[in-house]
PDB file of N, CA and C in Angstrom:
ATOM      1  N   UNK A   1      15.823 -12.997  16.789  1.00  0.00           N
ATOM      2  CA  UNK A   1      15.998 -13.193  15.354  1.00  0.00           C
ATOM      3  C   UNK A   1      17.394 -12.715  14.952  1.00  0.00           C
ATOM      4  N   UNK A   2      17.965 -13.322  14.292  1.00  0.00           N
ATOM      5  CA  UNK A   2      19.690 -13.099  13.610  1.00  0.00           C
ATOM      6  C   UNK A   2      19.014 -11.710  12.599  1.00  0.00           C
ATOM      7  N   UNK A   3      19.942 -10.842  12.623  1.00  0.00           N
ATOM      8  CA  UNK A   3      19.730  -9.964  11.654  1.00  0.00           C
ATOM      9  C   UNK A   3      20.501 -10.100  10.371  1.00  0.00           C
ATOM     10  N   UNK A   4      21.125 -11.252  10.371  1.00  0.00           N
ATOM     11  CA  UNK A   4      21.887 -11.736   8.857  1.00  0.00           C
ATOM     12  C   UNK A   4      21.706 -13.077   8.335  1.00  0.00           C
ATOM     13  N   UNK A   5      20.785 -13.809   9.021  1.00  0.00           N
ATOM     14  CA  UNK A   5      20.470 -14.680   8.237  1.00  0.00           C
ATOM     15  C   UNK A   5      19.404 -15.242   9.334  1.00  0.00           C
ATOM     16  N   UNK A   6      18.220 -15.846   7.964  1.00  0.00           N
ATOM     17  CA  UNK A   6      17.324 -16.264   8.475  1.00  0.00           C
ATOM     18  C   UNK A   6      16.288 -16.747   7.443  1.00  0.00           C
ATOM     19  N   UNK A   7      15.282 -17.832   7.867  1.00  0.00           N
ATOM     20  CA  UNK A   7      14.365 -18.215   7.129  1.00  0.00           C
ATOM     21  C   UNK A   7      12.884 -17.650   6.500  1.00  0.00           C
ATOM     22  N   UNK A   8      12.544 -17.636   5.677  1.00  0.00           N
ATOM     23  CA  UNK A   8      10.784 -17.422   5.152  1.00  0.00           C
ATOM     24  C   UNK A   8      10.697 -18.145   4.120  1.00  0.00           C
ATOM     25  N   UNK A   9       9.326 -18.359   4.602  1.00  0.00           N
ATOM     26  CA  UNK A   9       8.681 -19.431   3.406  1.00  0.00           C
ATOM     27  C   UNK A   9       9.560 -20.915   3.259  1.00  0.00           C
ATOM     28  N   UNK A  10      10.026 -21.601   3.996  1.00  0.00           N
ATOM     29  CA  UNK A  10      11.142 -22.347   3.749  1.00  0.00           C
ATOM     30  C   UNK A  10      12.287 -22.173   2.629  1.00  0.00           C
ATOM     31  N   UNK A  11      12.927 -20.566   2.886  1.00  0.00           N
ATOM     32  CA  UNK A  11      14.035 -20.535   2.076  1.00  0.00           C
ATOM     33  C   UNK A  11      14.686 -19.715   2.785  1.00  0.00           C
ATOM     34  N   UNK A  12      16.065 -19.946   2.926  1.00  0.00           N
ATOM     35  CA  UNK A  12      17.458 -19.375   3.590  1.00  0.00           C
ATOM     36  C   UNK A  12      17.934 -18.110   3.061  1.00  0.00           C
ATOM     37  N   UNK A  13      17.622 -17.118   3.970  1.00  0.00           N
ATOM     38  CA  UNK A  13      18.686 -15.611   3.576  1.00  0.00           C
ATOM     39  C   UNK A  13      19.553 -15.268   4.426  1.00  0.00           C
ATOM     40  N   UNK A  14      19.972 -13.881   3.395  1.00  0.00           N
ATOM     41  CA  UNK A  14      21.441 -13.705   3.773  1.00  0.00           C
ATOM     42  C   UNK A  14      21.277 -12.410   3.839  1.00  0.00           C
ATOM     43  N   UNK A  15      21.782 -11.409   4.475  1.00  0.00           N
ATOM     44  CA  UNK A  15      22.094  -9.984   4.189  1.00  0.00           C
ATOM     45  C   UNK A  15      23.152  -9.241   3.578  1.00  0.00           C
ATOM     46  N   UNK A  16      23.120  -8.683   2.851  1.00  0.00           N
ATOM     47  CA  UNK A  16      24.644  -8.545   2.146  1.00  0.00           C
ATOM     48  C   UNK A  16      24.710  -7.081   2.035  1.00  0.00           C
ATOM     49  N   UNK A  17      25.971  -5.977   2.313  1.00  0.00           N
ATOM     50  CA  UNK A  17      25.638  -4.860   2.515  1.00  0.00           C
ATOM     51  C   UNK A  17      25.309  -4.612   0.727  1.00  0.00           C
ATOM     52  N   UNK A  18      24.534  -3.048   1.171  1.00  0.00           N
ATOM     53  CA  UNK A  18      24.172  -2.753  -0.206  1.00  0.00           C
ATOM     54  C   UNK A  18      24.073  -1.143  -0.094  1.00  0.00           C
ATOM     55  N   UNK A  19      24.872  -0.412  -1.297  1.00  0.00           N
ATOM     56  CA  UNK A  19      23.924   0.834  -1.313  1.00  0.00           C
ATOM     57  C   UNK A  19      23.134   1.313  -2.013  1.00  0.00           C
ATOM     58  N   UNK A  20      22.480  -0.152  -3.029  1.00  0.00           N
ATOM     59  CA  UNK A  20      21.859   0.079  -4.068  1.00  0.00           C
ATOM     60  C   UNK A  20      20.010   0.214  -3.164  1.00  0.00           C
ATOM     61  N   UNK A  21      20.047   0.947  -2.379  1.00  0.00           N
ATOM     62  CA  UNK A  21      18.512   0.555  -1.753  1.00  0.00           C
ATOM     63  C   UNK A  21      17.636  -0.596  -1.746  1.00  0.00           C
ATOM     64  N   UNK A  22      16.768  -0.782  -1.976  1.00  0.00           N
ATOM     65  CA  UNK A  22      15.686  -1.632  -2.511  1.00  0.00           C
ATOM     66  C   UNK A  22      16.349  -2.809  -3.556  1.00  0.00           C
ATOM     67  N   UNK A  23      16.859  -1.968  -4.501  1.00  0.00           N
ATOM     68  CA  UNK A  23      17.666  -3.037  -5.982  1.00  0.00           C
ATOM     69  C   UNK A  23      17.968  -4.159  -5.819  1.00  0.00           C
ATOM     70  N   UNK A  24      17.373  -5.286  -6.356  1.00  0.00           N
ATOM     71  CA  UNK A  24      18.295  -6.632  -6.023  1.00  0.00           C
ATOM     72  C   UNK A  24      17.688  -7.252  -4.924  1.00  0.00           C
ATOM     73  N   UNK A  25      17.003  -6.842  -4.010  1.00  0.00           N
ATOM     74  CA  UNK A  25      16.824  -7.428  -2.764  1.00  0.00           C
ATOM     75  C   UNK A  25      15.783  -8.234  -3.209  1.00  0.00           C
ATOM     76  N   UNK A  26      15.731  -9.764  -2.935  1.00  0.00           N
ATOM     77  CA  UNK A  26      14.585 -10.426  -2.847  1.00  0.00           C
ATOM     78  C   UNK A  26      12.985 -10.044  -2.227  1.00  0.00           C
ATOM     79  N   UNK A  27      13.310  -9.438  -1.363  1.00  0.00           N
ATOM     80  CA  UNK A  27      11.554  -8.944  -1.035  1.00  0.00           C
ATOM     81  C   UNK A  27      11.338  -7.136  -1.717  1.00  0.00           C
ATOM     82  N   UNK A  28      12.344  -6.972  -2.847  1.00  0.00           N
ATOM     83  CA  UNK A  28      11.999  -5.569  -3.778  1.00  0.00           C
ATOM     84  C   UNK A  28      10.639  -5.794  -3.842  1.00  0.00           C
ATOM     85  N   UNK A  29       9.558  -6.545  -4.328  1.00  0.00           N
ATOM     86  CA  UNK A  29       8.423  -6.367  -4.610  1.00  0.00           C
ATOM     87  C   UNK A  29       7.177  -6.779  -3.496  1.00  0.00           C
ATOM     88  N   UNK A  30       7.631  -7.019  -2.447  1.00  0.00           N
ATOM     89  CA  UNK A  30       6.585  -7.536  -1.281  1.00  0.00           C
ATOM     90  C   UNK A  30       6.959  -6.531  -0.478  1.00  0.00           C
ATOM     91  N   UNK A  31       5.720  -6.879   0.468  1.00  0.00           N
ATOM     92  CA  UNK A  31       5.314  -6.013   1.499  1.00  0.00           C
ATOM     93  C   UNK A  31       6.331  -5.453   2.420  1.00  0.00           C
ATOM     94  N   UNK A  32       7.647  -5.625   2.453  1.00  0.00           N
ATOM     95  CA  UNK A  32       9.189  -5.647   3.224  1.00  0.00           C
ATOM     96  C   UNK A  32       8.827  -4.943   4.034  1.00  0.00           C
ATOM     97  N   UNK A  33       8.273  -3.985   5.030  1.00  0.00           N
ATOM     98  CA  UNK A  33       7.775  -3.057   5.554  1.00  0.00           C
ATOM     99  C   UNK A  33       7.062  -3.607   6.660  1.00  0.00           C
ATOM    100  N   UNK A  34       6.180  -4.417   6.370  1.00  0.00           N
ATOM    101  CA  UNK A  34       4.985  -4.876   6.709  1.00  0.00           C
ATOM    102  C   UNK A  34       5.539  -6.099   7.959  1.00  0.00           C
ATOM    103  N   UNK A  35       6.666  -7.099   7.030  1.00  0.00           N
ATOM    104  CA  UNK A  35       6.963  -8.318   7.352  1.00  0.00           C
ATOM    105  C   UNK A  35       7.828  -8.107   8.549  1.00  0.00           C
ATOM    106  N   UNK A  36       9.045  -6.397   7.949  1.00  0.00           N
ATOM    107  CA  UNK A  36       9.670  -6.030   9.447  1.00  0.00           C
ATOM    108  C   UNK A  36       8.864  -5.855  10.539  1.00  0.00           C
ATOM    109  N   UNK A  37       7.712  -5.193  10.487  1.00  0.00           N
ATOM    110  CA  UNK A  37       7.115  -4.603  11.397  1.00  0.00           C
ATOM    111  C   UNK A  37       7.026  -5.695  12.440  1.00  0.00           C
ATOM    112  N   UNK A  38       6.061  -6.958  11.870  1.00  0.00           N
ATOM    113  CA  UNK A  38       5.443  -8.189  12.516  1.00  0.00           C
ATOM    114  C   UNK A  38       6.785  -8.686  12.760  1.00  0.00           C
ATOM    115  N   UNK A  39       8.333  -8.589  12.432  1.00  0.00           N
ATOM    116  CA  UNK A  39       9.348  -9.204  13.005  1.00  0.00           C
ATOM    117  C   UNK A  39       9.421 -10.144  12.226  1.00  0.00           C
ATOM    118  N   UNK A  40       8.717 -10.594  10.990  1.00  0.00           N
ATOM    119  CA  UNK A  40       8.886 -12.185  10.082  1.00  0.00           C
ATOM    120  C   UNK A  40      10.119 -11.898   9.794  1.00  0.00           C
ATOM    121  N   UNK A  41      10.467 -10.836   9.108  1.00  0.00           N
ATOM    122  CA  UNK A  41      12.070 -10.693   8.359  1.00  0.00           C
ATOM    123  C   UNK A  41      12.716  -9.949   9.446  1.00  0.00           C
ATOM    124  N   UNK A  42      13.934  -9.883   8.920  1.00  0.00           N
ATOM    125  CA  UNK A  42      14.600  -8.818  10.131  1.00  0.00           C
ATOM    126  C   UNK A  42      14.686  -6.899   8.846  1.00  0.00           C
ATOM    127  N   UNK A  43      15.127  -6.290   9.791  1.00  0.00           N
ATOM    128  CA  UNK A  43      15.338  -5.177   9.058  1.00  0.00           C
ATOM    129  C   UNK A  43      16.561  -4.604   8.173  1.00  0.00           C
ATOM    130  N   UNK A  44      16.302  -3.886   6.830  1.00  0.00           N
ATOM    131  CA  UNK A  44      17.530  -3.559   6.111  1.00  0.00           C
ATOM    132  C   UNK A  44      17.755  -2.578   6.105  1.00  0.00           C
ATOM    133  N   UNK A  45      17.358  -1.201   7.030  1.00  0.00           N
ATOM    134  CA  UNK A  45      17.888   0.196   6.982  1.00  0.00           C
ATOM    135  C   UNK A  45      18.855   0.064   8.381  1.00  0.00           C
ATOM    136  N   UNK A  46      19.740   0.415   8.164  1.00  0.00           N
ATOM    137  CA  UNK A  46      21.097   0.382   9.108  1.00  0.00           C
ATOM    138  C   UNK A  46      21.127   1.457   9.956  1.00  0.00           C
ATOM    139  N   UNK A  47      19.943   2.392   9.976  1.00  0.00           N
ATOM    140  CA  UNK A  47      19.426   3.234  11.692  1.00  0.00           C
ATOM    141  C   UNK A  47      18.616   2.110  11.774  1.00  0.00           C
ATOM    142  N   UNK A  48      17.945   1.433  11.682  1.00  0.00           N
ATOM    143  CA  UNK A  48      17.488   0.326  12.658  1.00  0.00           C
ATOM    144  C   UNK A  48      18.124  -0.871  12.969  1.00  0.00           C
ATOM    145  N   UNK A  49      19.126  -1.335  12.450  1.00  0.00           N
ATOM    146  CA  UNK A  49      19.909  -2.667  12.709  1.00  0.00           C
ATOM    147  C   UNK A  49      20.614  -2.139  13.558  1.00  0.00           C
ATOM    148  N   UNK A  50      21.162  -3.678  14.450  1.00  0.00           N
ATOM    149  CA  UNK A  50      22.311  -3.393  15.441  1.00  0.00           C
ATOM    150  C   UNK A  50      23.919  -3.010  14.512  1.00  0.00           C
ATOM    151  N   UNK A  51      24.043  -3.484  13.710  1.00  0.00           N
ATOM    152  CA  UNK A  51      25.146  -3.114  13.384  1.00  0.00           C
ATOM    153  C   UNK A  51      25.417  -1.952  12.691  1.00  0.00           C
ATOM    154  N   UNK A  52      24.372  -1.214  12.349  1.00  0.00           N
ATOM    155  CA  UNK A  52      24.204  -0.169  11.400  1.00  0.00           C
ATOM    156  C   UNK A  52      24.247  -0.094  10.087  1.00  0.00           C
ATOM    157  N   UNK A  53      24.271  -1.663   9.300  1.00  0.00           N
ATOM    158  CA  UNK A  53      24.954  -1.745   8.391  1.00  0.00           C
ATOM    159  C   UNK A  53      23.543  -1.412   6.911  1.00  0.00           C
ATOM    160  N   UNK A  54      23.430  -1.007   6.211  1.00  0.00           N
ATOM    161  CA  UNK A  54      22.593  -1.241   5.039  1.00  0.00           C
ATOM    162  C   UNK A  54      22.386  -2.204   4.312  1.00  0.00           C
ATOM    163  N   UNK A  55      21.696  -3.071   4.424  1.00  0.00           N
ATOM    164  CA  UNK A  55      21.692  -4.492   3.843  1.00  0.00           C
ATOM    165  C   UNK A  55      20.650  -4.673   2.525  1.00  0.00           C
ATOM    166  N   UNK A  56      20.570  -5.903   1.708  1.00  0.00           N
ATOM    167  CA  UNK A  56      19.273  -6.473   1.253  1.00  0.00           C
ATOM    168  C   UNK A  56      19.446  -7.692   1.254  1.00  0.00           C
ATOM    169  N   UNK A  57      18.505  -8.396   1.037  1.00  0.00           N
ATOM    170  CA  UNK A  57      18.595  -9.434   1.212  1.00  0.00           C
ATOM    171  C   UNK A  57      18.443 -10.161   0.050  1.00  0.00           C
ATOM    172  N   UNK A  58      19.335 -11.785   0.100  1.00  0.00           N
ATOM    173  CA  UNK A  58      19.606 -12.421  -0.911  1.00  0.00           C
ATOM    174  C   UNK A  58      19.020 -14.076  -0.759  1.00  0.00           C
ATOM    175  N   UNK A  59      18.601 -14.920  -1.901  1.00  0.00           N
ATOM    176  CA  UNK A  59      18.705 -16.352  -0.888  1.00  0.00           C
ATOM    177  C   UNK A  59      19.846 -16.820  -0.655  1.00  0.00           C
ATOM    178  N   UNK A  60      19.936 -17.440  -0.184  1.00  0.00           N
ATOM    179  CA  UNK A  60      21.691 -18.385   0.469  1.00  0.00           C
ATOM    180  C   UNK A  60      21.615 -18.944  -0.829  1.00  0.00           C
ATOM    181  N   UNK A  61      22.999 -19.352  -1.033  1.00  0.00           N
ATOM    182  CA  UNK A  61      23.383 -20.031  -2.038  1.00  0.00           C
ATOM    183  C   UNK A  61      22.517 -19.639  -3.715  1.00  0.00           C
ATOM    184  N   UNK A  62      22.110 -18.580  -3.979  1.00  0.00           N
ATOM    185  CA  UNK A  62      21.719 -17.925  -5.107  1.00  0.00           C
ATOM    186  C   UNK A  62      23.521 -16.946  -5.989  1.00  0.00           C
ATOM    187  N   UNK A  63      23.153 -17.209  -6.858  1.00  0.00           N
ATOM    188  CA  UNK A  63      23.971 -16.450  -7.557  1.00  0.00           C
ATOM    189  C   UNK A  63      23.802 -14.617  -7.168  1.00  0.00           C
ATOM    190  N   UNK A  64      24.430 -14.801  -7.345  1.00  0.00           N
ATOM    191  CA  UNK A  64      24.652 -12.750  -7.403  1.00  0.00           C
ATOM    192  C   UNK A  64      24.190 -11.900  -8.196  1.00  0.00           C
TER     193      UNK A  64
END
């Protein structure tokens, strides 16, 4: 799985760094936890990513 972009539900994301935690991120209100675990999404705490980076996630081509 790409840890910066990838599909759910038939819609395109993106990871974008963040240090706003949770804020903003499209899965703020779902199970995000749950979906890493099973591997559906990739992960946004940067001790678990390869790059280390802190991410959330956005859809592709969504406004900011």
């Amino acid at each position: 799985m790409n840890e910066n972009e990838f599909e759910y539900e038939g819609k395109a994301f993106i990871a974008v760094d963040s240090d706003a935690g949770c804020y903003g991120c499209y899965f703020e209100q779902k199970d995000c936890c749950g979906l890493q675990d099973d591997r559906i999404i990739p992960n946004c705490f940067g001790s678990r990513r390869q790059d280390k980076t802190e991410v959330m996630f956005t859809e592709k081509g969504a406004d900011k």
